[in-house]
PDB file of N, CA and C in Angstrom:
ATOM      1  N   UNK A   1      22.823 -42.737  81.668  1.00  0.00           N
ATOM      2  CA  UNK A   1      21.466 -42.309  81.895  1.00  0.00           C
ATOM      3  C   UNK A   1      20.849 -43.025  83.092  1.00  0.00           C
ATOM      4  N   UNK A   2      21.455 -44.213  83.398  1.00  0.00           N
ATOM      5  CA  UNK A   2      20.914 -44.847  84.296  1.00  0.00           C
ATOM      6  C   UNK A   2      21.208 -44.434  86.077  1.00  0.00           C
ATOM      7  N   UNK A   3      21.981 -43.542  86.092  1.00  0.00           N
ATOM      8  CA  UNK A   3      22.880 -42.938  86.804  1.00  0.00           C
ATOM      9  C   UNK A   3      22.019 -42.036  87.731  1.00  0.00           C
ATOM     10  N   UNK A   4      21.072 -41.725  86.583  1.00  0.00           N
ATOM     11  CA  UNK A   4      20.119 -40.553  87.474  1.00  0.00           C
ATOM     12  C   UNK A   4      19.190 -41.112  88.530  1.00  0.00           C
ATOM     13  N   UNK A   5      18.707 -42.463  87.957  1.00  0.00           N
ATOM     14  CA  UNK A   5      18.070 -42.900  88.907  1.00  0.00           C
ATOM     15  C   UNK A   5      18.792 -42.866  90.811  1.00  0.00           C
ATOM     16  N   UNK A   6      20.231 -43.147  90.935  1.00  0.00           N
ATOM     17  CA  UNK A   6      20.852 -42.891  91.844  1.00  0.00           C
ATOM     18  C   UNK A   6      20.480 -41.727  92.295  1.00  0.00           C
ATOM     19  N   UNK A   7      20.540 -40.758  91.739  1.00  0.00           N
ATOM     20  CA  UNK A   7      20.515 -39.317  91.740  1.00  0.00           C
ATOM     21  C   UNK A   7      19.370 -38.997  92.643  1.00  0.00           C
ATOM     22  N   UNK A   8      18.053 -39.156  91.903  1.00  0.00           N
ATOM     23  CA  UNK A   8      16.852 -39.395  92.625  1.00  0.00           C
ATOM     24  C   UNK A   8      16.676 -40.417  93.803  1.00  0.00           C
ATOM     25  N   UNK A   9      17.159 -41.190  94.251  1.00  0.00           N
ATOM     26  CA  UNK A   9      17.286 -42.083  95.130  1.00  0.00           C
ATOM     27  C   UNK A   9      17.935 -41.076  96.244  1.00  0.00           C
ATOM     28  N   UNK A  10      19.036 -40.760  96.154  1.00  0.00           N
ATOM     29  CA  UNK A  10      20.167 -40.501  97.207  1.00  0.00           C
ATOM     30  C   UNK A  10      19.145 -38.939  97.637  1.00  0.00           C
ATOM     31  N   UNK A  11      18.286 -38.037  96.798  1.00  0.00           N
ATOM     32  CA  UNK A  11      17.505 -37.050  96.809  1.00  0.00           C
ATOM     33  C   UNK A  11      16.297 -37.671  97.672  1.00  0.00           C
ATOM     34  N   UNK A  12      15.485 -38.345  97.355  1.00  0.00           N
ATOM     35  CA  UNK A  12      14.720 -38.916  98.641  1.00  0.00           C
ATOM     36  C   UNK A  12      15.168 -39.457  99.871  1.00  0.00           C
ATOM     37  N   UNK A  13      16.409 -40.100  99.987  1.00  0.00           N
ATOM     38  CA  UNK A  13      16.973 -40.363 101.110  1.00  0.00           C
ATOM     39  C   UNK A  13      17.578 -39.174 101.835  1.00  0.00           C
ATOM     40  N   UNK A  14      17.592 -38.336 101.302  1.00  0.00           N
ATOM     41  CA  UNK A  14      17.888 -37.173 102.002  1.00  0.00           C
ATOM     42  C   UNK A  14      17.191 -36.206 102.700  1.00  0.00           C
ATOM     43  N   UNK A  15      15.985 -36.680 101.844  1.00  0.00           N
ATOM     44  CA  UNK A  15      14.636 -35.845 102.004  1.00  0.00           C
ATOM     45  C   UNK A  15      14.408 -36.834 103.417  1.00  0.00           C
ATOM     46  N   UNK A  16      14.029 -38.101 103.089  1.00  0.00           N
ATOM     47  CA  UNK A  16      13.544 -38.848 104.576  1.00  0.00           C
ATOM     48  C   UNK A  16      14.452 -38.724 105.779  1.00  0.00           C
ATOM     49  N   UNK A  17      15.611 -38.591 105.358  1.00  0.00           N
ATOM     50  CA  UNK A  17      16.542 -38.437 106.744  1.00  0.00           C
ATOM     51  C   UNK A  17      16.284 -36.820 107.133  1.00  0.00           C
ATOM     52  N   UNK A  18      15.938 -36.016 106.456  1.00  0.00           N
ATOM     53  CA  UNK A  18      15.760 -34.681 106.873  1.00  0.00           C
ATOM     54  C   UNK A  18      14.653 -34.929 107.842  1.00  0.00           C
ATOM     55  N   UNK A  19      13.574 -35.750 106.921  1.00  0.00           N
ATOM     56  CA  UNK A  19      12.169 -35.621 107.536  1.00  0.00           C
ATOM     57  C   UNK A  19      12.047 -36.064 109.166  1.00  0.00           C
ATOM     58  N   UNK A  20      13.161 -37.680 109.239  1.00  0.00           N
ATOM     59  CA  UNK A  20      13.023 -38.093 110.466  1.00  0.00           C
ATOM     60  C   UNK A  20      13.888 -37.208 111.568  1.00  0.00           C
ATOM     61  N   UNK A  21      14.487 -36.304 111.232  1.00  0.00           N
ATOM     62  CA  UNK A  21      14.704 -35.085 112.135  1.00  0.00           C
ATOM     63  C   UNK A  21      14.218 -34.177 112.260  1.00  0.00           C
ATOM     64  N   UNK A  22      13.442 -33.926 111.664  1.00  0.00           N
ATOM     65  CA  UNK A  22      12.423 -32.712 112.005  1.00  0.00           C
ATOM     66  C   UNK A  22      10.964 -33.577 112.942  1.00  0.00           C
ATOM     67  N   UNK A  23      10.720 -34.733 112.227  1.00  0.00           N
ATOM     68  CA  UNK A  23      10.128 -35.576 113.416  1.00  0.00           C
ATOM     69  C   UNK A  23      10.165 -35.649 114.566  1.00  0.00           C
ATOM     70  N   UNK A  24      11.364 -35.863 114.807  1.00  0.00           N
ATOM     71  CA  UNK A  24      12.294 -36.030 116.354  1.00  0.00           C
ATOM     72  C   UNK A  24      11.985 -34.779 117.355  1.00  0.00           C
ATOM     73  N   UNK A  25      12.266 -33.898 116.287  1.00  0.00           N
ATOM     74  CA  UNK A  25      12.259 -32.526 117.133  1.00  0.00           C
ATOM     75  C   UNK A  25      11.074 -32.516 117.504  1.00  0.00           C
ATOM     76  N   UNK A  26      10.269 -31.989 116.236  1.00  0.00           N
ATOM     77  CA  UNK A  26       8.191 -31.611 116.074  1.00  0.00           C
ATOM     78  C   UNK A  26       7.514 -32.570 118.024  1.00  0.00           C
ATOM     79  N   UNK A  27       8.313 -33.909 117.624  1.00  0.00           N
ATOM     80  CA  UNK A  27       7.758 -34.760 118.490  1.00  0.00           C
ATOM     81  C   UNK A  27       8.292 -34.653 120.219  1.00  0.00           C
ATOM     82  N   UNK A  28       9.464 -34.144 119.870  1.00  0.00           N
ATOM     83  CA  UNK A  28      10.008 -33.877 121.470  1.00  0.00           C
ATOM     84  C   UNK A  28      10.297 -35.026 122.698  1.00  0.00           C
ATOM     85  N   UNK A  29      10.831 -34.523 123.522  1.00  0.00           N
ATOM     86  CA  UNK A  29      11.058 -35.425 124.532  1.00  0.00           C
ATOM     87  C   UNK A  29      10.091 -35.046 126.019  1.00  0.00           C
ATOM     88  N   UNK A  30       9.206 -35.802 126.381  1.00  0.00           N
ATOM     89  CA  UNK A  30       9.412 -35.451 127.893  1.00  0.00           C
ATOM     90  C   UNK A  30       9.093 -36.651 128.560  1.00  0.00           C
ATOM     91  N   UNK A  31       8.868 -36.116 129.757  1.00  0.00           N
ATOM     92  CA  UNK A  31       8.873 -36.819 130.898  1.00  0.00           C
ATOM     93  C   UNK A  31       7.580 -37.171 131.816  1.00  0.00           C
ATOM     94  N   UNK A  32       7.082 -38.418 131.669  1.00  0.00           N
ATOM     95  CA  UNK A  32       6.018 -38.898 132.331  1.00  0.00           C
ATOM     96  C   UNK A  32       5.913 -38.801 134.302  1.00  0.00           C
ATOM     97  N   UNK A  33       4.945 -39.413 134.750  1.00  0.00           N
ATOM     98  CA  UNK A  33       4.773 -38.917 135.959  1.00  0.00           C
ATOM     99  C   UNK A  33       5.318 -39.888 136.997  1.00  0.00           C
ATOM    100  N   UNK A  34       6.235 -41.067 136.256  1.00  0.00           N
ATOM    101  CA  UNK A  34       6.766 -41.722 136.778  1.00  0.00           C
ATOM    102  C   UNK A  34       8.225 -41.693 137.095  1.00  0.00           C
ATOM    103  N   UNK A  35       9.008 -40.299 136.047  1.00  0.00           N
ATOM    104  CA  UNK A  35      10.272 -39.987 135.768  1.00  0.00           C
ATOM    105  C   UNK A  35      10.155 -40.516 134.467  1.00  0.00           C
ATOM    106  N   UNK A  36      10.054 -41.549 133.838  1.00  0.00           N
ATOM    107  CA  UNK A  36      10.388 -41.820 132.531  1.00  0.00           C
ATOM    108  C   UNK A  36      10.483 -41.060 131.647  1.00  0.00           C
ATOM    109  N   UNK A  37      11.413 -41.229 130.969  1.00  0.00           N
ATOM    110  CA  UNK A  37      11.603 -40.233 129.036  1.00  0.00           C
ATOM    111  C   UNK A  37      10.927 -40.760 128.471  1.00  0.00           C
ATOM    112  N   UNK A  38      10.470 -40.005 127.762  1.00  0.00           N
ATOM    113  CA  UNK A  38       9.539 -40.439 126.457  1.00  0.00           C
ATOM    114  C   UNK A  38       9.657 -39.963 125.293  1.00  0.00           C
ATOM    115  N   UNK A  39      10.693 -40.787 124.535  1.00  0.00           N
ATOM    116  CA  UNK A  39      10.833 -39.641 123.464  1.00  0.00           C
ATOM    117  C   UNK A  39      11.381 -40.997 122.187  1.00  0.00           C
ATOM    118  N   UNK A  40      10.830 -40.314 121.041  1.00  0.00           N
ATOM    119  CA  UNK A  40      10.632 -41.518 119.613  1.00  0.00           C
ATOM    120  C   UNK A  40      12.295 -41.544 119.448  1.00  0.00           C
ATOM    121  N   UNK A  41      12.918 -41.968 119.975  1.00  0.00           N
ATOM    122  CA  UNK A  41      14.685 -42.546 120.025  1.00  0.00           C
ATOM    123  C   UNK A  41      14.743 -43.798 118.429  1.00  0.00           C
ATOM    124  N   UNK A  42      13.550 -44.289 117.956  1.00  0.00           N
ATOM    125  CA  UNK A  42      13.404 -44.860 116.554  1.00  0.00           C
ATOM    126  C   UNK A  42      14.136 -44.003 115.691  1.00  0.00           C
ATOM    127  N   UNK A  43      13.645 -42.443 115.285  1.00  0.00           N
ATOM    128  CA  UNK A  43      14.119 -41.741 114.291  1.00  0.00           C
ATOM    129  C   UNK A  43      15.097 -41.190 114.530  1.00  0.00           C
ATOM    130  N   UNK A  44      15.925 -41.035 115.180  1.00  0.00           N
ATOM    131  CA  UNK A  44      17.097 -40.710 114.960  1.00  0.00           C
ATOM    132  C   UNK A  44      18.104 -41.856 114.201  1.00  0.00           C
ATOM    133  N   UNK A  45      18.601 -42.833 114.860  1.00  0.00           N
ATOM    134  CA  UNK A  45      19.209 -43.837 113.928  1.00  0.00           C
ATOM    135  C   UNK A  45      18.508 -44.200 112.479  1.00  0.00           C
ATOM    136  N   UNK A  46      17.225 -43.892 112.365  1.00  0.00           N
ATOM    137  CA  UNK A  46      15.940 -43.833 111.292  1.00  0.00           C
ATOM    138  C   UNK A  46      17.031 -42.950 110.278  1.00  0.00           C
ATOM    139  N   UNK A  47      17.398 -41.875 111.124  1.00  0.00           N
ATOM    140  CA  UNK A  47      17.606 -40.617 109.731  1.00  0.00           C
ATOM    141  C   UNK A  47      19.243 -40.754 109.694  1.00  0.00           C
ATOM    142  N   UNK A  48      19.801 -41.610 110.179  1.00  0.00           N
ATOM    143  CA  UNK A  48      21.332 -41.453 110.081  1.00  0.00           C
ATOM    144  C   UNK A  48      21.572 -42.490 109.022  1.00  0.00           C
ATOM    145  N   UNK A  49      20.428 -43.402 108.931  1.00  0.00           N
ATOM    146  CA  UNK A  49      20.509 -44.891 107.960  1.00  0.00           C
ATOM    147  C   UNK A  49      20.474 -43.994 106.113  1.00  0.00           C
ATOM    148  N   UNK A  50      19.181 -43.342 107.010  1.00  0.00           N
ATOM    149  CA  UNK A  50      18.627 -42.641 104.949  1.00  0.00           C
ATOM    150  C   UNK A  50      19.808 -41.644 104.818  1.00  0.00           C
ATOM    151  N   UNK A  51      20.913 -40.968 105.868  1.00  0.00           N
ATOM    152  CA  UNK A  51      21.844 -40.301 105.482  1.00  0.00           C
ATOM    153  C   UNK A  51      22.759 -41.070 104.334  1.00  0.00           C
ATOM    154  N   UNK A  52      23.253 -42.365 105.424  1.00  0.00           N
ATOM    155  CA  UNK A  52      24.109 -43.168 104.869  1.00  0.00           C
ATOM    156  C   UNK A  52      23.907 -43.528 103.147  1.00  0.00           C
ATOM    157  N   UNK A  53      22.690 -43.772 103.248  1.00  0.00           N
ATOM    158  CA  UNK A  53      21.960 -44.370 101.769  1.00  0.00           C
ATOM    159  C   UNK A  53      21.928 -43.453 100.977  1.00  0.00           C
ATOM    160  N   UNK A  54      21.866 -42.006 100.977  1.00  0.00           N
ATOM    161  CA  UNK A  54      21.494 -41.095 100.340  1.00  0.00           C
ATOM    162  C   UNK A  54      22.862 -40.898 100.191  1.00  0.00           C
ATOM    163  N   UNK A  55      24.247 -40.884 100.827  1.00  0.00           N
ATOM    164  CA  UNK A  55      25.902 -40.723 100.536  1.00  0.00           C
ATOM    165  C   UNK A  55      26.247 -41.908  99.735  1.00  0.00           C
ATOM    166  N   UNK A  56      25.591 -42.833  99.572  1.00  0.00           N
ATOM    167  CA  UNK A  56      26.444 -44.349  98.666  1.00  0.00           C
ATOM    168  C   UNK A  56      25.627 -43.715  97.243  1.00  0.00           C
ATOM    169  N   UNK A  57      24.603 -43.582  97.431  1.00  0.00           N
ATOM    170  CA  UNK A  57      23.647 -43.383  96.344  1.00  0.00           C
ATOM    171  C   UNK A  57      24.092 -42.039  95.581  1.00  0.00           C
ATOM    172  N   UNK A  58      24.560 -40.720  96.140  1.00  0.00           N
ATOM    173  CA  UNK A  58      24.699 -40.060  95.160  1.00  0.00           C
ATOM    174  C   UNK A  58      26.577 -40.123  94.744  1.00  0.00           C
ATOM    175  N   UNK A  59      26.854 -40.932  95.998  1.00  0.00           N
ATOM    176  CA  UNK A  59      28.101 -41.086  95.716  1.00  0.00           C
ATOM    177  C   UNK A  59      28.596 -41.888  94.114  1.00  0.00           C
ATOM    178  N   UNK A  60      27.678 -43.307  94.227  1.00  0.00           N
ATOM    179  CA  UNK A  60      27.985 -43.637  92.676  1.00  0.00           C
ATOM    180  C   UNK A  60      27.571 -43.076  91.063  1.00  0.00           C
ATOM    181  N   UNK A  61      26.224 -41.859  91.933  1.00  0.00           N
ATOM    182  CA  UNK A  61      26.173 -41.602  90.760  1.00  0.00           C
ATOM    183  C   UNK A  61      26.792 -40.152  89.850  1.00  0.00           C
ATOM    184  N   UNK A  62      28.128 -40.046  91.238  1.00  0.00           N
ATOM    185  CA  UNK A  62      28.680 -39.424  90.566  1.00  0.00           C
ATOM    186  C   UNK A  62      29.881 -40.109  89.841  1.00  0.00           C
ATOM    187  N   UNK A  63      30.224 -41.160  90.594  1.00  0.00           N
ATOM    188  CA  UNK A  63      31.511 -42.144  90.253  1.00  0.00           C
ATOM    189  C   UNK A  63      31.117 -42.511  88.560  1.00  0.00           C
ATOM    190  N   UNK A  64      29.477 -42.597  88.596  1.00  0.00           N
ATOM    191  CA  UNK A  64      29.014 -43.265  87.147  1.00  0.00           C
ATOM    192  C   UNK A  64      29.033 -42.335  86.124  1.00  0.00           C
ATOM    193  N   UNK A  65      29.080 -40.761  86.354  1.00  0.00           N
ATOM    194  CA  UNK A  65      29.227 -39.720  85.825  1.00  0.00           C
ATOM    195  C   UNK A  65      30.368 -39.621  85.370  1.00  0.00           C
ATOM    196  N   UNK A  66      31.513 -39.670  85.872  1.00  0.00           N
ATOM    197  CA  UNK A  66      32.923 -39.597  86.171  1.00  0.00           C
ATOM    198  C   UNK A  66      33.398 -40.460  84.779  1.00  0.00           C
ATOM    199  N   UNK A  67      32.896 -41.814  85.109  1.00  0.00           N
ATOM    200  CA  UNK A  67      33.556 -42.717  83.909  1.00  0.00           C
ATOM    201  C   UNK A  67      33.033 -42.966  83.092  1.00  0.00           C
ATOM    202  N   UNK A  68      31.752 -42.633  82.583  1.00  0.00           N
ATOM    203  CA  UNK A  68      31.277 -42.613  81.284  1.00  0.00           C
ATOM    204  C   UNK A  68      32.340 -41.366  80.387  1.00  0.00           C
TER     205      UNK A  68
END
């Protein structure tokens, strides 16, 4: 039973890594009047982290499924 909590975990981390890519996009890249990029380069590695977390997380709680 405790298993689900994973469940829900690895489900919000999925949700936030979705979110910080649709961020990325919504927010865009351009270019100031100096040449510079300007673009939130934070959320991307942002949403590859909550990927990662959201794959360990539903990963055990299927492993915990498995061996009960």
């Amino acid at each position: 039973m405790a298993s689900y909590r994973y469940l829900v975990a690895a489900l919000i981390c999925f949700g936030l890594g979705g979110a910080c890519w649709l961020g990325y996009e919504w927010l865009g890249a351009t270019v100031d009047e100096d040449g510079w990029l300007v673009e939130e380069f934070a959320l991307i590695p942002l949403a590859w982290v909550f990927l990662l977390l959201g794959l360990v997380a539903g990963g055990y709680h299927l492993w915990a499924n498995k061996c009960q």
